[in-house]
Protein backbone atom coordinates (compact mmCIF):
# COMPACT_ATOMS: atom_id res chain seq x y z
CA UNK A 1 -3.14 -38.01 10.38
CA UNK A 2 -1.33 -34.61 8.65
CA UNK A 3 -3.34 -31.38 9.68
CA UNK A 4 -4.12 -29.37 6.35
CA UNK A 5 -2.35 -25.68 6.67
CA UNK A 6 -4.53 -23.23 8.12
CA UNK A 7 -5.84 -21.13 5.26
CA UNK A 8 -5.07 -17.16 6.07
CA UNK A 9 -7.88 -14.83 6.43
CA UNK A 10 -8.79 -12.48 3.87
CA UNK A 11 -7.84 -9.60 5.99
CA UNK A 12 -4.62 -10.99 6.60
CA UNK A 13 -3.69 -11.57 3.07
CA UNK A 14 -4.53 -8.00 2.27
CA UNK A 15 -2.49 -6.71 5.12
CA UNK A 16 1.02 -9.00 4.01
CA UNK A 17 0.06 -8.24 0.75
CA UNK A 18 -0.13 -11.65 -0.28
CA UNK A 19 -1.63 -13.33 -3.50
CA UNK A 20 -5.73 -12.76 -3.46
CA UNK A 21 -6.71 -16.62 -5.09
CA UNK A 22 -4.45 -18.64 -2.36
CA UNK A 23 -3.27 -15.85 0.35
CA UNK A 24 0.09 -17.45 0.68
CA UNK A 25 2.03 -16.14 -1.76
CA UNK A 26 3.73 -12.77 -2.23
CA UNK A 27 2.78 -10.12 -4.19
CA UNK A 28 5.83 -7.71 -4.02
CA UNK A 29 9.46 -8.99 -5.05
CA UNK A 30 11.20 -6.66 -2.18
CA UNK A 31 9.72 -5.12 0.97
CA UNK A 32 8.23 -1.91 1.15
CA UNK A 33 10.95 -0.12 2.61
CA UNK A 34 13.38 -0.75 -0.60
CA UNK A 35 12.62 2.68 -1.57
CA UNK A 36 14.45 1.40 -5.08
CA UNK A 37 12.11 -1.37 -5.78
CA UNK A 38 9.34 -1.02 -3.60
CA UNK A 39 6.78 -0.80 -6.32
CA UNK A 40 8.11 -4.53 -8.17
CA UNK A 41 5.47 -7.08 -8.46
CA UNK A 42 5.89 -10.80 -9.11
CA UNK A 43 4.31 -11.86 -12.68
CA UNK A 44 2.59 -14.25 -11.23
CA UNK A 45 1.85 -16.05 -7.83
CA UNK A 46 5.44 -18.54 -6.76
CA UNK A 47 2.84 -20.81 -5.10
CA UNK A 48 -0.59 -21.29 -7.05
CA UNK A 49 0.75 -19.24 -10.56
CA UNK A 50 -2.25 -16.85 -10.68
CA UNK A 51 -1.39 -14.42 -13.24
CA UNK A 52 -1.10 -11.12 -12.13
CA UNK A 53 -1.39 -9.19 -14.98
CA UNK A 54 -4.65 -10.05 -15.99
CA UNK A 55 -5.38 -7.66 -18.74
CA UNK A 56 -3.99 -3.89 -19.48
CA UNK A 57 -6.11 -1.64 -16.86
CA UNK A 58 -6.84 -4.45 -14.32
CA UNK A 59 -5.67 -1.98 -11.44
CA UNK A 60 -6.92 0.69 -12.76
CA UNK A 61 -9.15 1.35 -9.42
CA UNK A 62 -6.43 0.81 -7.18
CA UNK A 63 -5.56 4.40 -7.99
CA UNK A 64 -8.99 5.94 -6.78
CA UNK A 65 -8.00 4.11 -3.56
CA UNK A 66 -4.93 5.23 -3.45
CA UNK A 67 -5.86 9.14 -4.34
CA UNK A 68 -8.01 7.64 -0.69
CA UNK A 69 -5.19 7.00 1.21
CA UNK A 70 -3.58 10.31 0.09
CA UNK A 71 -6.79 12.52 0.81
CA UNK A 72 -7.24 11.09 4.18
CA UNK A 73 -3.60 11.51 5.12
CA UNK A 74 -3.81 15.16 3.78
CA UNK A 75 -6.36 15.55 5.83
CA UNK A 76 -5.39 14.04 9.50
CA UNK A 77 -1.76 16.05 8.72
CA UNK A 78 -3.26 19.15 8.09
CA UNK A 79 -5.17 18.73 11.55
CA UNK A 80 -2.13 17.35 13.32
CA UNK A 81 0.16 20.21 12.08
CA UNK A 82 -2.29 22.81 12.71
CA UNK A 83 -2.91 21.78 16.43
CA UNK A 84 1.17 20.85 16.87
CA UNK A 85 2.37 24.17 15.06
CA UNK A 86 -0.10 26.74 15.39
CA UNK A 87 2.51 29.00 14.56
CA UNK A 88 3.60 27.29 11.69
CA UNK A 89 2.60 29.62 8.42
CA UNK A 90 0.54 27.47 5.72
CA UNK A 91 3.64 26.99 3.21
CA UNK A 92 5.24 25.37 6.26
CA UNK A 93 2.21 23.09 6.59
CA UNK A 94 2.01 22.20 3.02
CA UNK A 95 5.89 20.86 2.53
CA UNK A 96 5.16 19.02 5.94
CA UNK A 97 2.13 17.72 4.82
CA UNK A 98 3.92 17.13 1.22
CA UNK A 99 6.88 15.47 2.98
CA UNK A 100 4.60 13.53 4.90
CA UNK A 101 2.93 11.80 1.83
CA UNK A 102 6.20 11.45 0.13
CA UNK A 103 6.90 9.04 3.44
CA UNK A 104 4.03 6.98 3.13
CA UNK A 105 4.55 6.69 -1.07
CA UNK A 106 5.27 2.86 -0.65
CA UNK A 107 2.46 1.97 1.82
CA UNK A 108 0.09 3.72 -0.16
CA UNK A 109 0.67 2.11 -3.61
CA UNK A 110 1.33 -1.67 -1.56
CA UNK A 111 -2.05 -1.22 -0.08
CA UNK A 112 -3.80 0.54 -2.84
């Protein structure tokens, strides 16, 4: 007798950023570190065809959880580069911190 395919977690899906209705298929067209396509989405789902562009403003609220991700990493690098460099003037701690979020650009809007 064939085994069904185990169906991924939820969890898991969100973290391979895989399709929400089946979990199996990919969201993104290249990987994250394609810094010149990082941000390209698939139309729709290769394996079920779940539309992904649902209606104008659909993700709208990914960007408060992306303005999140970008507060809480302000936040831990300010900490980190004021007990690492505590030397360091501010303006030096703002480009690192800058820099820093520049970095994590592609995570943030993949995960967002």
């Amino acid at each position: 007798m064939k085994e069904a395919a185990k169906h991924p977690s939820r969890l898991s899906a969100i973290a391979h950023c895989r399709c929400p209705k089946c979990r199996d298929g990919e969201l993104f067209e290249r990987p994250a570190y394609r810094l010149d396509a990082f941000f390209k989405m698939y139309p729709m789902c290769p394996n079920c065809k779940q539309d992904f562009q649902i209606e104008p403003g659909f993700y709208m609220g990914a960007s408060y959880i992306g303005y999140g991700f970008t507060v809480i990493i302000t936040l831990i690098g300010t900490f980190l580069y004021a007990f690492v460099f505590p030397e360091a003037s501010e303006w030096t701690v703002i480009g690192g911190i800058i820099l820093t979020i520049f970095i994590f650009i592609p995570l943030i809007f993949r995960y967002a």
